[in-house]
N, C-alpha and C. Protein backbone atom coordinates (compact mmCIF):
# COMPACT_ATOMS: atom_id res chain seq x y z
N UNK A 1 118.52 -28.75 12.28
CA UNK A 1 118.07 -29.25 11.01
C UNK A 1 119.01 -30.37 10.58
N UNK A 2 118.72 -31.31 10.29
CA UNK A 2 119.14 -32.24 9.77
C UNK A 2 119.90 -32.18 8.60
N UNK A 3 121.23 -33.21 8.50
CA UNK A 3 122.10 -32.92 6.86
C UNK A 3 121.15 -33.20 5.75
N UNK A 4 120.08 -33.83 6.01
CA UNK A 4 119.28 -34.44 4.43
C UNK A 4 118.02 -33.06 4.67
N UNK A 5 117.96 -32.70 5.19
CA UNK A 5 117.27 -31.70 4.88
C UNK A 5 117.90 -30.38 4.57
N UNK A 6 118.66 -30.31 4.95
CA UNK A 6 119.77 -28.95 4.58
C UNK A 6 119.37 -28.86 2.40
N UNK A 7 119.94 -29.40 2.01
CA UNK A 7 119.84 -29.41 0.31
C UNK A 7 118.06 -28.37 0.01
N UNK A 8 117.47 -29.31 0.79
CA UNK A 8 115.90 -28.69 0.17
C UNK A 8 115.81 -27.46 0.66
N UNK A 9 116.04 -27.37 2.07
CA UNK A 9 116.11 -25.71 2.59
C UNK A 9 116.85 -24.56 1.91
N UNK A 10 117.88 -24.99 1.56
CA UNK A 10 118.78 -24.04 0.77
C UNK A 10 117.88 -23.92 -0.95
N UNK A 11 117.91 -24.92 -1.47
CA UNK A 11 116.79 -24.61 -2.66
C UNK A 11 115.85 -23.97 -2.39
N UNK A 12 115.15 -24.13 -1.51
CA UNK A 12 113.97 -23.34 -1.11
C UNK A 12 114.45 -21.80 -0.83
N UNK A 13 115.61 -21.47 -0.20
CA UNK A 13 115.60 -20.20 0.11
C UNK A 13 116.48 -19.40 -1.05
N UNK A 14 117.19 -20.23 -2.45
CA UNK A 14 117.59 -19.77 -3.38
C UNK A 14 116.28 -19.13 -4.23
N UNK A 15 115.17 -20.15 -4.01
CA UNK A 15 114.00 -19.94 -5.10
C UNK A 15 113.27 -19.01 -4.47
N UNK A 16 112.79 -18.73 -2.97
CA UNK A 16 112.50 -17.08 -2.83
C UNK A 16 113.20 -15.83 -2.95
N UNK A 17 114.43 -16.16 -2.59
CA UNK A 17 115.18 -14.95 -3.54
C UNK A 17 115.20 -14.82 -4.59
N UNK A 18 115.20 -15.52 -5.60
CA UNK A 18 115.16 -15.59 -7.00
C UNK A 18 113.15 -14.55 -7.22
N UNK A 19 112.75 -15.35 -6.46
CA UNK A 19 111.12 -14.80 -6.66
C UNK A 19 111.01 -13.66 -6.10
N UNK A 20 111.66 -12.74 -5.22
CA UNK A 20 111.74 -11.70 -4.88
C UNK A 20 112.45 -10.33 -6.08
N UNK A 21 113.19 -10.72 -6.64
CA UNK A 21 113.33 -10.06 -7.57
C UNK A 21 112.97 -10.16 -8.97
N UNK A 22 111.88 -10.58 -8.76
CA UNK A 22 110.84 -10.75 -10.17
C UNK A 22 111.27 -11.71 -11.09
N UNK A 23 110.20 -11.28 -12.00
CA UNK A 23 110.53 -12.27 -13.41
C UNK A 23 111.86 -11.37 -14.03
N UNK A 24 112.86 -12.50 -14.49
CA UNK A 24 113.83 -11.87 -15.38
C UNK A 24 113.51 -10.37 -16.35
N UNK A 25 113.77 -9.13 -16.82
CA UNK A 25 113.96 -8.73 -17.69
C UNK A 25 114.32 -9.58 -19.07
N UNK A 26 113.83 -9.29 -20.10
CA UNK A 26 114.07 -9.63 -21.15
C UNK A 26 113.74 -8.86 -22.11
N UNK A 27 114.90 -8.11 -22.76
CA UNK A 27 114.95 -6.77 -23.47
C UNK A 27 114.73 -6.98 -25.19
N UNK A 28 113.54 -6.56 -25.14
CA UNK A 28 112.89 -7.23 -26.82
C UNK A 28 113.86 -6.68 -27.73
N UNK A 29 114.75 -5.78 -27.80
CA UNK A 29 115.91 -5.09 -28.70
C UNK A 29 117.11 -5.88 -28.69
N UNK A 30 117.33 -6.97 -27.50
CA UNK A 30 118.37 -7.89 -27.52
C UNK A 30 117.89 -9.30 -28.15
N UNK A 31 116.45 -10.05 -27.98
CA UNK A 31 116.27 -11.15 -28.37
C UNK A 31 115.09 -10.85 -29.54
N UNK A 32 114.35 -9.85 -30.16
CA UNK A 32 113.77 -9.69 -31.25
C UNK A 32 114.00 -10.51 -32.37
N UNK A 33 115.49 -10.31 -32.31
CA UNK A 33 116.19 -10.37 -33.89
C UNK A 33 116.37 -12.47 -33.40
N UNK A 34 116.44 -12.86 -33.13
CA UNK A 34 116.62 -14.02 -32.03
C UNK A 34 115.60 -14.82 -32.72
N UNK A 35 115.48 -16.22 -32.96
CA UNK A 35 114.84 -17.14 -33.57
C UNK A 35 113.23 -17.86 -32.04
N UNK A 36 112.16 -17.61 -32.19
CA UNK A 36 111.30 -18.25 -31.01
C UNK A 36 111.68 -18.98 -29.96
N UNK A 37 112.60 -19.82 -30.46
CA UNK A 37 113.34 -21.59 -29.78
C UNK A 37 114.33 -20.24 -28.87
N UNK A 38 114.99 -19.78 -29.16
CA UNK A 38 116.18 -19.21 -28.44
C UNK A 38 115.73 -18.53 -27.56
N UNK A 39 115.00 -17.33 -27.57
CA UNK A 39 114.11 -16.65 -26.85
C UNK A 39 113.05 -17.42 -25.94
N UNK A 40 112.63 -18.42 -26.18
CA UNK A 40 111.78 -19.23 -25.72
C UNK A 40 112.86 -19.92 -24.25
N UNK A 41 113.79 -20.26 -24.56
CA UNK A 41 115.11 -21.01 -23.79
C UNK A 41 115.44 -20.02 -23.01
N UNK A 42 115.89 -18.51 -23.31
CA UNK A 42 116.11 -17.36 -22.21
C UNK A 42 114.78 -17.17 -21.27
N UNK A 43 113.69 -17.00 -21.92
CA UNK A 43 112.77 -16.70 -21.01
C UNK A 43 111.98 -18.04 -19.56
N UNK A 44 112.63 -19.44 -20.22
CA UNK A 44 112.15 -20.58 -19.17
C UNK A 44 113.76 -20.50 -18.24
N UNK A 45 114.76 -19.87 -18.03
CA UNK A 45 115.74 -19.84 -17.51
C UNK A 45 115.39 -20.10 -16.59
N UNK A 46 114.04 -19.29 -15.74
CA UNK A 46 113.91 -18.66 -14.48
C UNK A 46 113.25 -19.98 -14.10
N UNK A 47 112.69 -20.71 -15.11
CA UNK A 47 111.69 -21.94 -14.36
C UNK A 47 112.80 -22.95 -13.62
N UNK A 48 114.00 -23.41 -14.54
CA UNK A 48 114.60 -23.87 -14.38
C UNK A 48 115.37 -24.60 -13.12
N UNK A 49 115.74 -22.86 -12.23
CA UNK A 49 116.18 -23.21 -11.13
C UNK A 49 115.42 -23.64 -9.92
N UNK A 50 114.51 -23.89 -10.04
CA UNK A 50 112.88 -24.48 -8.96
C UNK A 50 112.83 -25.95 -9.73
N UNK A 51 112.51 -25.44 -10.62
CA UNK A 51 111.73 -27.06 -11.83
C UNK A 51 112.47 -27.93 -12.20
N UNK A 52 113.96 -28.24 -12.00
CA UNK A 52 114.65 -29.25 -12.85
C UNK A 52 114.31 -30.81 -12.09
N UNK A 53 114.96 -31.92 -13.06
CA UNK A 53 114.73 -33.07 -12.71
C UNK A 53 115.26 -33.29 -12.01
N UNK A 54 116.91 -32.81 -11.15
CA UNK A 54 117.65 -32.98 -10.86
C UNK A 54 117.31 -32.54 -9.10
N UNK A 55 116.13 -31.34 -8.69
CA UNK A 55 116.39 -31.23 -7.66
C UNK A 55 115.36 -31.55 -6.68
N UNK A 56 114.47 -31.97 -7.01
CA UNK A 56 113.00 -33.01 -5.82
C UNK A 56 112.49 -31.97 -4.97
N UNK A 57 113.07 -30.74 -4.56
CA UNK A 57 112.42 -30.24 -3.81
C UNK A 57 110.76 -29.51 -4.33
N UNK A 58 110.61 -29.30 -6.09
CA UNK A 58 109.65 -28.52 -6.27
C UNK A 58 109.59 -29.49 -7.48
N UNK A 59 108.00 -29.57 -7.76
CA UNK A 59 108.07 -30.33 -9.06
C UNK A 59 108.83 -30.09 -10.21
N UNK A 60 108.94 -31.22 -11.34
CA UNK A 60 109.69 -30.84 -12.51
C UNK A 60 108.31 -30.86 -13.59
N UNK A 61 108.86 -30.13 -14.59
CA UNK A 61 108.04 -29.24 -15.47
C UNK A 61 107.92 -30.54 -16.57
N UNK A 62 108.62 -31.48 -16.51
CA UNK A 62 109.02 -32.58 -17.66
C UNK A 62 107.78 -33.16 -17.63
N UNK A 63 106.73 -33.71 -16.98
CA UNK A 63 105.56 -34.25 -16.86
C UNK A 63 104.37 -33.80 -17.72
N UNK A 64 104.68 -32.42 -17.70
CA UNK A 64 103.48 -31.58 -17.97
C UNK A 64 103.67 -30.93 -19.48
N UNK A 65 102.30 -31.18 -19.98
CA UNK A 65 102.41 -30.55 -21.45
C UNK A 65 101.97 -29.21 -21.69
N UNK A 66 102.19 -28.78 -22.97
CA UNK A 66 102.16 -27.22 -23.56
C UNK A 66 100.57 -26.97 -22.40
N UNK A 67 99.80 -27.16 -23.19
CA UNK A 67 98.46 -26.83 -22.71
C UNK A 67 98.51 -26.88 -21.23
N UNK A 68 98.74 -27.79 -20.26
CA UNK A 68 98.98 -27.75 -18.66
C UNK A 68 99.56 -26.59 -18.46
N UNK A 69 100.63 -26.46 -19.45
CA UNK A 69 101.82 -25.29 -18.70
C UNK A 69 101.43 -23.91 -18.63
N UNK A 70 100.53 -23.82 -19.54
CA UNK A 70 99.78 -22.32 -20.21
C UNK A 70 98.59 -22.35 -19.55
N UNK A 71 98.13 -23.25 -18.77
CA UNK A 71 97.26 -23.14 -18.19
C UNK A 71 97.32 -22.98 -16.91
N UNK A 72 97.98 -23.24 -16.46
CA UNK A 72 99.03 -22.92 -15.15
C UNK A 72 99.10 -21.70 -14.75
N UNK A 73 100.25 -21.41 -15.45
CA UNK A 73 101.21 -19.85 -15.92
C UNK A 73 99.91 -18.77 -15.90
N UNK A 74 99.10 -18.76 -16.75
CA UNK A 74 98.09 -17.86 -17.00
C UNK A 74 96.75 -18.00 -15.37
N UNK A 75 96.78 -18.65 -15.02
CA UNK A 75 95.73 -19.24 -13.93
C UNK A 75 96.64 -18.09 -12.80
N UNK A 76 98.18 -18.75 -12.76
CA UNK A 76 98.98 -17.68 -11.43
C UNK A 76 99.33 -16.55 -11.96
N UNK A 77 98.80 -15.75 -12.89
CA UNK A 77 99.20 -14.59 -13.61
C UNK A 77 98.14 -13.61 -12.96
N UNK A 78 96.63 -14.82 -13.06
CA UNK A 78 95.69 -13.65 -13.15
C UNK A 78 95.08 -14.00 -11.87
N UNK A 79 95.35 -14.70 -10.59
CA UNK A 79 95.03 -14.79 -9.44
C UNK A 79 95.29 -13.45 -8.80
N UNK A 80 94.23 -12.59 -8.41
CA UNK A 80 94.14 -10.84 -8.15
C UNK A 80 95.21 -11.07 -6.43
N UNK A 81 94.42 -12.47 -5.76
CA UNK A 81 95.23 -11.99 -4.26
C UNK A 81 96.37 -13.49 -4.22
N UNK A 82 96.95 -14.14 -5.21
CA UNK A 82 97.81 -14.56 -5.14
C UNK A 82 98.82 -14.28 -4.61
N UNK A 83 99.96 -14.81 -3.72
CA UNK A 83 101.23 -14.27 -3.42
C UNK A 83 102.44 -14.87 -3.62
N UNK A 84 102.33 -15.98 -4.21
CA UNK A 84 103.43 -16.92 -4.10
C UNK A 84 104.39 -16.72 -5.09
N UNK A 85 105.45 -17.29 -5.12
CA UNK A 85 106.55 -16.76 -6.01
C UNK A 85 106.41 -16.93 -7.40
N UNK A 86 105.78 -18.12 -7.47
CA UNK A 86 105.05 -18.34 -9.07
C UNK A 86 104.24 -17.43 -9.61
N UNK A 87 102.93 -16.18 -8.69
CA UNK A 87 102.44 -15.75 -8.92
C UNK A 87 103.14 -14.45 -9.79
N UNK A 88 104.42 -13.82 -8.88
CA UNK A 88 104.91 -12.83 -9.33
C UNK A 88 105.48 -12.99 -10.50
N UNK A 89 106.04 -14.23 -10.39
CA UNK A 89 106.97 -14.21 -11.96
C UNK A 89 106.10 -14.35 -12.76
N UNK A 90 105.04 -15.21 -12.66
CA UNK A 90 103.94 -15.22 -13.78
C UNK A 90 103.39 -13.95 -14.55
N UNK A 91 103.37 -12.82 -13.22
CA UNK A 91 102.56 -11.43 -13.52
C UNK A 91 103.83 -10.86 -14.81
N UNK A 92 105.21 -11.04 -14.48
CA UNK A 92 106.13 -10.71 -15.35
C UNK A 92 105.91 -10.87 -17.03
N UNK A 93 105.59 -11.87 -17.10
CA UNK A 93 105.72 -12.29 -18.83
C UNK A 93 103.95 -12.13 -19.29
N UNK A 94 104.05 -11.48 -20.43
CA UNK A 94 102.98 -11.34 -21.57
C UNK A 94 102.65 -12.59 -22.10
N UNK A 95 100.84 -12.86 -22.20
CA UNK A 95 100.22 -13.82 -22.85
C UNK A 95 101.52 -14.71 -23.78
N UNK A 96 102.16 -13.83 -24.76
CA UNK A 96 103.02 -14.36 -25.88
C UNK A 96 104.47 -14.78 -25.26
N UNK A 97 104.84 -14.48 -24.19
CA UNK A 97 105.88 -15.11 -23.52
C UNK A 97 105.54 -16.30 -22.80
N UNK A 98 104.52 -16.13 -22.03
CA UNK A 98 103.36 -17.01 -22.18
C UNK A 98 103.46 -18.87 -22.72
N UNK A 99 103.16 -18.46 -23.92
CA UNK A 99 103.05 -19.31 -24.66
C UNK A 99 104.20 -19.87 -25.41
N UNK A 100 105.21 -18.50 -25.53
CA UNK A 100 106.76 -19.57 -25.87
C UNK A 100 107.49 -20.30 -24.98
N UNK A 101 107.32 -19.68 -23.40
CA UNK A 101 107.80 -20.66 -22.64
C UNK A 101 107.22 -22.07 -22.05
N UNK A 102 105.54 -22.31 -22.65
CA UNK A 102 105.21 -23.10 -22.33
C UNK A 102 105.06 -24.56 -23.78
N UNK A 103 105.47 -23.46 -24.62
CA UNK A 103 105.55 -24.52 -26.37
C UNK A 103 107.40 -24.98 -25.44
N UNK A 104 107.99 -24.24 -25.23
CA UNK A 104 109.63 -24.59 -25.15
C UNK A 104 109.76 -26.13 -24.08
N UNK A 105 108.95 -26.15 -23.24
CA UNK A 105 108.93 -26.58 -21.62
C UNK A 105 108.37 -28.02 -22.21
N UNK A 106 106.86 -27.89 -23.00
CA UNK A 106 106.63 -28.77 -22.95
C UNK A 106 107.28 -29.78 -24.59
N UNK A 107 107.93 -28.90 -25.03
CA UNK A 107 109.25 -30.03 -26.03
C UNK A 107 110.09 -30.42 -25.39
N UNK A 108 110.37 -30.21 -24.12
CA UNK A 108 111.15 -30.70 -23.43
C UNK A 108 111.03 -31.48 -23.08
N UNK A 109 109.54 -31.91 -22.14
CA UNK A 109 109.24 -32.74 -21.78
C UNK A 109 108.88 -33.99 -22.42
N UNK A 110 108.66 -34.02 -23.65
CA UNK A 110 108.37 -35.12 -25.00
C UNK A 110 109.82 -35.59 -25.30
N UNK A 111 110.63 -35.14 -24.89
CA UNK A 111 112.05 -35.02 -25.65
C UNK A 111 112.80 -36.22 -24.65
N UNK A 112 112.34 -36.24 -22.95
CA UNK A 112 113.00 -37.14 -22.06
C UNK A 112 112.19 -38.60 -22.33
């Protein structure tokens, strides 16, 4: 394998491990009390390490708005024979997590 390909392989095999052990936990008794924006920021953590601008191997989330993102998210949630790593983490979060990580993602993206 080549040195310029080494970077993407290793991202790639950080982000199936990461997808192998599901969507994050996020314990409604720790972030309840927690303002939307904050909670919204813990729960896109997980997008983060696949999606940033910084790493080319997997798209970045900055392009895409609220509505794309929720439409997305919910599309690989409810794919019955899906398998891909997006699928699982998707199955993780509720309609309403849902929708805060995709209001959070796409202020982000208005914001660059």
């Amino acid at each position: 394998m080549s040195k310029s390909r080494l970077p993407v392989f290793a991202a790639a095999l950080i982000c199936l491990a990461l997808g192998a052990c599901g969507a994050p936990e996020v314990r409604s008794d720790t972030v309840e009390s927690a303002p939307d924006l904050s909670r919204a920021m813990v729960l896109s953590t997980a997008c983060s390490g696949c999606h940033s601008d910084l790493g080319g191997a997997i798209a970045s989330l900055s392009t895409l708005s609220e509505a794309a993102l929720i439409e997305s998210l919910i599309r690989y949630k409810t794919e019955a024979d899906g398998t891909t790593v997006m699928h699982r983490l998707a199955r993780g979060y509720s309609d309403e997590e849902i929708a805060l990580i995709a209001a959070y993602l796409g202020q982000q993206g208005e914001a660059t």
